[in-house]
N, C-alpha and C. Protein backbone atom coordinates (compact mmCIF):
# COMPACT_ATOMS: atom_id res chain seq x y z
N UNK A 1 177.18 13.29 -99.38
CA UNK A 1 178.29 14.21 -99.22
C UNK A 1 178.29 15.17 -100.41
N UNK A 2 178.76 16.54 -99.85
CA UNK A 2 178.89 17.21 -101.19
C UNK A 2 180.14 17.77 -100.46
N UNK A 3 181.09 18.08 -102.12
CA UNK A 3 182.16 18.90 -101.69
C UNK A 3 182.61 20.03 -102.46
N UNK A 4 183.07 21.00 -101.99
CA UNK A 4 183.29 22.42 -102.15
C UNK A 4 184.94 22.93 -101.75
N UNK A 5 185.32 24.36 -102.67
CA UNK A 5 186.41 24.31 -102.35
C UNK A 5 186.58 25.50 -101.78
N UNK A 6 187.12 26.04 -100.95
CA UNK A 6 186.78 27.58 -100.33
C UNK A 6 188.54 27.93 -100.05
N UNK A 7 189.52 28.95 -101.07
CA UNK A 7 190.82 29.23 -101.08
C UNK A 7 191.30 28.24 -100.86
N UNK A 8 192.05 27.78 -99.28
CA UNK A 8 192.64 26.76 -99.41
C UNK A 8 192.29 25.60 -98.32
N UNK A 9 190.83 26.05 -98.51
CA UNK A 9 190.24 24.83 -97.83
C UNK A 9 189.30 23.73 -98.26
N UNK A 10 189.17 22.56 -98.40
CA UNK A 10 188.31 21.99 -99.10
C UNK A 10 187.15 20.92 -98.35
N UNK A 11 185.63 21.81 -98.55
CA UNK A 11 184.94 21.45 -97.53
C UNK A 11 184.37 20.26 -98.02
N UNK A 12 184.14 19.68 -97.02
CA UNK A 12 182.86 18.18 -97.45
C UNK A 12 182.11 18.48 -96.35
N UNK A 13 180.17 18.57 -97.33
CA UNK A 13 179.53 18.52 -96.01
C UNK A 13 178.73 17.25 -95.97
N UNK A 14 178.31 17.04 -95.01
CA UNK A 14 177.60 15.70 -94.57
C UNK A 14 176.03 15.84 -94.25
N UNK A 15 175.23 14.72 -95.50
CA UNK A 15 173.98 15.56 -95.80
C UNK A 15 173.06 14.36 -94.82
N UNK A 16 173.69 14.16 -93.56
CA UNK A 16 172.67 13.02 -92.88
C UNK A 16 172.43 13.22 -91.61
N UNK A 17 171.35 13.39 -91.10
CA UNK A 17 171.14 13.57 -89.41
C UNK A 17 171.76 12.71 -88.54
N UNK A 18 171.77 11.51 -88.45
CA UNK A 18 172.36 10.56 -88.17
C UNK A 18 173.72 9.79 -88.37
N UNK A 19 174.59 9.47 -88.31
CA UNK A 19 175.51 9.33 -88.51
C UNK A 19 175.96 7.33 -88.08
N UNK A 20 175.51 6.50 -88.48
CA UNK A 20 176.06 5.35 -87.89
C UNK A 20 176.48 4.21 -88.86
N UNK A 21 176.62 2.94 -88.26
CA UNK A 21 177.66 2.24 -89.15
C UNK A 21 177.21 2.20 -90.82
N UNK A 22 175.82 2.18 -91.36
CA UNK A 22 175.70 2.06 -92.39
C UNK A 22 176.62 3.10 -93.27
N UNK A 23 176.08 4.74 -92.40
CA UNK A 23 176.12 6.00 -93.37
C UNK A 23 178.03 6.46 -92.96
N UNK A 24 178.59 5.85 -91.78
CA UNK A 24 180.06 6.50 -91.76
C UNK A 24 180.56 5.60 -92.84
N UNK A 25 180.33 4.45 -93.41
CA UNK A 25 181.33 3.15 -94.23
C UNK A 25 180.89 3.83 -95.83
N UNK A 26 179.92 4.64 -96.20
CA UNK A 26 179.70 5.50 -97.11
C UNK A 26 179.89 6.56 -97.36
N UNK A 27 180.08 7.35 -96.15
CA UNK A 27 180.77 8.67 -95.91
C UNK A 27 182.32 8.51 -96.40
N UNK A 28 182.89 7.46 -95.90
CA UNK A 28 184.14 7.31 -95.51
C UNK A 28 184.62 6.61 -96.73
N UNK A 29 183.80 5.95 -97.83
CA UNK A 29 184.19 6.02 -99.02
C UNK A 29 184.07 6.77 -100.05
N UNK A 30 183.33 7.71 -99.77
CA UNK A 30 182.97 8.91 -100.45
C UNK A 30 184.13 10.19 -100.54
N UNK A 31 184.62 10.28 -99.14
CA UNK A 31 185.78 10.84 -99.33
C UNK A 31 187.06 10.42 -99.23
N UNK A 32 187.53 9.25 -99.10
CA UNK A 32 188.54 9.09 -99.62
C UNK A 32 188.75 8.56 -101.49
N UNK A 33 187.39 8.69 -101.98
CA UNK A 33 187.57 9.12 -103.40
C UNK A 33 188.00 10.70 -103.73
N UNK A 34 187.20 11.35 -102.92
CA UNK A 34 186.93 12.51 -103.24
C UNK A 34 189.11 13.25 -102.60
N UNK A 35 189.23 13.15 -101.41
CA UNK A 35 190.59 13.49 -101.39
C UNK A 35 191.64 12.87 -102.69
N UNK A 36 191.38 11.38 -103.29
CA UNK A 36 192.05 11.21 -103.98
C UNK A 36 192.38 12.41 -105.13
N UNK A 37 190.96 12.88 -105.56
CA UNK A 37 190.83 13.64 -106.65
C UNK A 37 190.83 15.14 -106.71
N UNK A 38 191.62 15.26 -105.26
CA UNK A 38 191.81 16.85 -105.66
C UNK A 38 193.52 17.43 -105.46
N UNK A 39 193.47 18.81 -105.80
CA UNK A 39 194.38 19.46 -105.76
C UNK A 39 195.47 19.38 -104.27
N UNK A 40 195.57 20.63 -104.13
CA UNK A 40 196.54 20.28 -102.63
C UNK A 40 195.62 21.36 -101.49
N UNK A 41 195.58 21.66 -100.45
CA UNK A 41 194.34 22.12 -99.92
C UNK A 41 195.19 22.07 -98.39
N UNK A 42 195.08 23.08 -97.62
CA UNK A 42 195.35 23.25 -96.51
C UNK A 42 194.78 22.46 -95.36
N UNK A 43 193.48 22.83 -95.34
CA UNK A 43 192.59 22.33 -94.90
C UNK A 43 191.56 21.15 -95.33
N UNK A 44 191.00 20.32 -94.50
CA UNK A 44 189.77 19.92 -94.80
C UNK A 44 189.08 20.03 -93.34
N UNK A 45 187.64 20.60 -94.37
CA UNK A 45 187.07 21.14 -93.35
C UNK A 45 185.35 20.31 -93.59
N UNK A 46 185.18 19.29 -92.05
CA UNK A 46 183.76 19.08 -92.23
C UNK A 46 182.76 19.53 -91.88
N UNK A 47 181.97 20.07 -92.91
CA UNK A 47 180.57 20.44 -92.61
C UNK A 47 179.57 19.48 -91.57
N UNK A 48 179.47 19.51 -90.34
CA UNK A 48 178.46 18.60 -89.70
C UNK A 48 177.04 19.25 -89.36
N UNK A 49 176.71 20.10 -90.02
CA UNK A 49 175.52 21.30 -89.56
C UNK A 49 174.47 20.00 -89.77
N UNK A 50 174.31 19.53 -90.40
CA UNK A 50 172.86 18.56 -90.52
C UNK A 50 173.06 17.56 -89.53
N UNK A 51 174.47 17.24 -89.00
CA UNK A 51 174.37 15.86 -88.44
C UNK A 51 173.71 15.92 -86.56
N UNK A 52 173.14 15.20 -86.21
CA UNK A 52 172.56 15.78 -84.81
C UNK A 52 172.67 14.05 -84.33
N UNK A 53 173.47 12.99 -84.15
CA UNK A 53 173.52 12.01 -83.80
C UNK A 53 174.88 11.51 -84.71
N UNK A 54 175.73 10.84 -83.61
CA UNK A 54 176.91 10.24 -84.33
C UNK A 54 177.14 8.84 -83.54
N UNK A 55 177.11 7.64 -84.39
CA UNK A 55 177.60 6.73 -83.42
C UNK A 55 179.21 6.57 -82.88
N UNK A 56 179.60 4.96 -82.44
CA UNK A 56 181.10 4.90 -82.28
C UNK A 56 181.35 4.82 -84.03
N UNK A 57 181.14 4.34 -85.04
CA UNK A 57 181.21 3.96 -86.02
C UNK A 57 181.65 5.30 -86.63
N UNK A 58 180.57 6.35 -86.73
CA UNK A 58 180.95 7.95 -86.90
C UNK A 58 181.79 8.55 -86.19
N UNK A 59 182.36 8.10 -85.56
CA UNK A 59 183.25 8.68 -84.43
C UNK A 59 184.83 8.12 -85.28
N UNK A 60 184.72 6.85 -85.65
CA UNK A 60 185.83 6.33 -85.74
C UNK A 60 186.40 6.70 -88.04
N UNK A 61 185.03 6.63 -88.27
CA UNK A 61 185.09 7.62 -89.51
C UNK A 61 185.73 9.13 -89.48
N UNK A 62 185.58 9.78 -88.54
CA UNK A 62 185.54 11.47 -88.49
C UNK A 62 187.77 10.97 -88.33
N UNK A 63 188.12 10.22 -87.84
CA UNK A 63 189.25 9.60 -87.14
C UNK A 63 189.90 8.90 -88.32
N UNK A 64 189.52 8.10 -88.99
CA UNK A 64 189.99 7.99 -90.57
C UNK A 64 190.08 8.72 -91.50
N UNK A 65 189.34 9.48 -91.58
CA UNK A 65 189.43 11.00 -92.08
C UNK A 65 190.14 11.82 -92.08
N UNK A 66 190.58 11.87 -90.76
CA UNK A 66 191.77 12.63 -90.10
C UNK A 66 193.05 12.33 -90.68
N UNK A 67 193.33 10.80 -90.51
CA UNK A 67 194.41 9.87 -91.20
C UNK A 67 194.66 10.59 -92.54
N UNK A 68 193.93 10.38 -93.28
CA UNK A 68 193.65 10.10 -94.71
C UNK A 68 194.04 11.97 -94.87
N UNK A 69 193.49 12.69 -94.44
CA UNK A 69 193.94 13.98 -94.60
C UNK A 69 195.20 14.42 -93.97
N UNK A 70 195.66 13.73 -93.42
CA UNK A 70 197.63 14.08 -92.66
C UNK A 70 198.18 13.50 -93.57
N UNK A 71 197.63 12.54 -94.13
CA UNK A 71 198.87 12.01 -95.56
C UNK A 71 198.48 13.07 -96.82
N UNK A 72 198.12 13.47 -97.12
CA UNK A 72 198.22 14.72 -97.57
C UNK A 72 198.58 16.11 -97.43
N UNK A 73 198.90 16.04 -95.82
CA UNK A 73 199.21 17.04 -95.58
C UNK A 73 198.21 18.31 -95.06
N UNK A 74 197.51 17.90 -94.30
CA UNK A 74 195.67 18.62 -94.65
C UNK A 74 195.66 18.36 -92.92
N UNK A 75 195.39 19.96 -92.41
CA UNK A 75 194.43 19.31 -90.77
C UNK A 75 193.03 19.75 -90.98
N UNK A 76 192.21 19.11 -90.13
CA UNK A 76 190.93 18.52 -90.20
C UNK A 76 190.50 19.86 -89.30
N UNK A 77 189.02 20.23 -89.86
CA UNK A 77 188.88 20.94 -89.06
C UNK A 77 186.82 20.59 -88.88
N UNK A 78 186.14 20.47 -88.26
CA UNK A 78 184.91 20.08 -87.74
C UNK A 78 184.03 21.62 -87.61
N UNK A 79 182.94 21.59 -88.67
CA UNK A 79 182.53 22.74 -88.84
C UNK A 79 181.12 22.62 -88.62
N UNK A 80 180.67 23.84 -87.77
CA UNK A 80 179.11 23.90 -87.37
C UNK A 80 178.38 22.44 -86.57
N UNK A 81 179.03 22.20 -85.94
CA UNK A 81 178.79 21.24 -85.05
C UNK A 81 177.63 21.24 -83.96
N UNK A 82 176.26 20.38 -83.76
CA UNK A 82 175.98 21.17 -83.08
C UNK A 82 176.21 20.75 -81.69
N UNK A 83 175.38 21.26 -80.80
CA UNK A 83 176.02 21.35 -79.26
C UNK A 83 175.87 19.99 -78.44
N UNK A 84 175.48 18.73 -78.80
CA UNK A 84 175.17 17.60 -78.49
C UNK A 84 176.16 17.23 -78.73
N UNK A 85 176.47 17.11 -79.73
CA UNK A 85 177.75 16.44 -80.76
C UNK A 85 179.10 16.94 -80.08
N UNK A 86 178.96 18.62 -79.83
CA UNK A 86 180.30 18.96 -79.44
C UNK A 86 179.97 18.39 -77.85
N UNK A 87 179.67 18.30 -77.44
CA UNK A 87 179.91 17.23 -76.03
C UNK A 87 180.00 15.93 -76.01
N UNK A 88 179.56 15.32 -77.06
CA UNK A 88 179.85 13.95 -77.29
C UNK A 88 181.50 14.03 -77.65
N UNK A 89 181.90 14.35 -78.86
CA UNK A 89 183.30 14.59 -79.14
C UNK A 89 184.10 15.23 -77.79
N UNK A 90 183.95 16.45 -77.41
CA UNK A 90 185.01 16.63 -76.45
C UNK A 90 184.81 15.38 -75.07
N UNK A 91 184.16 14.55 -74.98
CA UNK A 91 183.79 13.97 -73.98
C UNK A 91 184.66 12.34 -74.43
N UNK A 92 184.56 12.05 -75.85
CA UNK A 92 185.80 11.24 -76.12
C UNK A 92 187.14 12.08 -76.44
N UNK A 93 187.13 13.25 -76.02
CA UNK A 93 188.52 13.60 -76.03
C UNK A 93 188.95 14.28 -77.53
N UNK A 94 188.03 13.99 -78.72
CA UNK A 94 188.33 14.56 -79.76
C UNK A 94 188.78 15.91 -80.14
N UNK A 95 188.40 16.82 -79.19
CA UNK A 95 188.75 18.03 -78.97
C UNK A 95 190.36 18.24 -79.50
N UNK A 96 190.82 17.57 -78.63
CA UNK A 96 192.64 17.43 -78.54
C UNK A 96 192.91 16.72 -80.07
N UNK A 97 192.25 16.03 -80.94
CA UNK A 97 192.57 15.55 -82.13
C UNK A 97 192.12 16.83 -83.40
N UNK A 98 191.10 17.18 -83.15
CA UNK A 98 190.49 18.04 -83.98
C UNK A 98 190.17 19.26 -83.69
N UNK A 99 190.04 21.13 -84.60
CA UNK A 99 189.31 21.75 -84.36
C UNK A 99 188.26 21.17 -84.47
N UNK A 100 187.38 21.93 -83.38
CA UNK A 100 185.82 21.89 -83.36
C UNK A 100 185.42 23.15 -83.44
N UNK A 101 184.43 23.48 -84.52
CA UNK A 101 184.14 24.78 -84.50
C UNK A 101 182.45 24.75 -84.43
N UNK A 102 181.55 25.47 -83.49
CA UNK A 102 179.91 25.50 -83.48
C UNK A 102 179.73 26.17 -84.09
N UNK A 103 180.59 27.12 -84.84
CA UNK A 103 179.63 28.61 -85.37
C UNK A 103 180.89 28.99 -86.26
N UNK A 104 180.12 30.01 -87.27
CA UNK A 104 181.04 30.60 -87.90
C UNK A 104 181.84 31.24 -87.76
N UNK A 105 182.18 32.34 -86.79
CA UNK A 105 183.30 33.22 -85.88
C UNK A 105 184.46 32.08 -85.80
N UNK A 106 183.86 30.65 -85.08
CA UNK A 106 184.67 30.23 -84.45
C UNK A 106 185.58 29.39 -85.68
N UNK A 107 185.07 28.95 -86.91
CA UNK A 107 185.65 28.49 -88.35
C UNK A 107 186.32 29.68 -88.64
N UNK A 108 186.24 30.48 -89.14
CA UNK A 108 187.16 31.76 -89.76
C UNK A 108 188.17 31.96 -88.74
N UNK A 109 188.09 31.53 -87.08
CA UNK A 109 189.49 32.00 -86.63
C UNK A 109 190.03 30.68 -86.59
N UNK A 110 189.49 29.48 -86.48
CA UNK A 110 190.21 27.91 -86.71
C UNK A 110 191.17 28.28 -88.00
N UNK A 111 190.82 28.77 -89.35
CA UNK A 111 191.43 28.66 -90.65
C UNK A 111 192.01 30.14 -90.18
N UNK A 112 192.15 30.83 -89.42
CA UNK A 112 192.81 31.94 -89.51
C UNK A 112 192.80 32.81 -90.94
N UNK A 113 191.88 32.94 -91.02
CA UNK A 113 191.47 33.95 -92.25
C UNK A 113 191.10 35.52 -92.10
């Protein structure tokens, strides 16, 4: 994971093709250090451009995440997703939990910037 802060959004991107129980239980401790330790932030926004496979495990990480960023006060927003993934997610319905954004047009009007 690396994380970045962009006005008042604060991105984490996710540096793994794959996504399953080993790498979400590391992901998922990675940033809830990382939310501990920052400022206040509108957004969090995940970078998934590398990821091209997510299990249930990654599924249920992206969903703790979510948690963990509403107690802060933070909606989640799913960035550069690619088109496998965004049918896997809208197909469990994540759609309705999260922006999903494939492309950049579609991030800059999610954050309304």
């Amino acid at each position: 994971m690396r994380y970045s802060s962009d006005a008042d959004a604060f991105v984490a991107t996710i540096h793994a093709p794959t996504i399953t129980e080993r790498e979400s239980g590391i992901i998922s401790e990675s940033l809830q250090e990382a939310l501990a330790d920052i400022g206040s932030y509108k957004w969090l926004v995940i970078d998934m451009k590398q990821v091209t496979f997510m299990s249930s495990m990654g599924i249920g990480m992206l969903v703790d995440a979510r948690s963990r960023a509403a107690g802060r006060k933070m909606k989640v927003v799913l960035a550069n997703v690619a088109s496998e993934l965004d049918q896997l997610l809208r197909m469990v319905k994540l759609d309705k939990v999260f922006k999903i954004c494939t492309n950049e047009k579609q991030l800059t009007k999610a954050l309304k910037r």
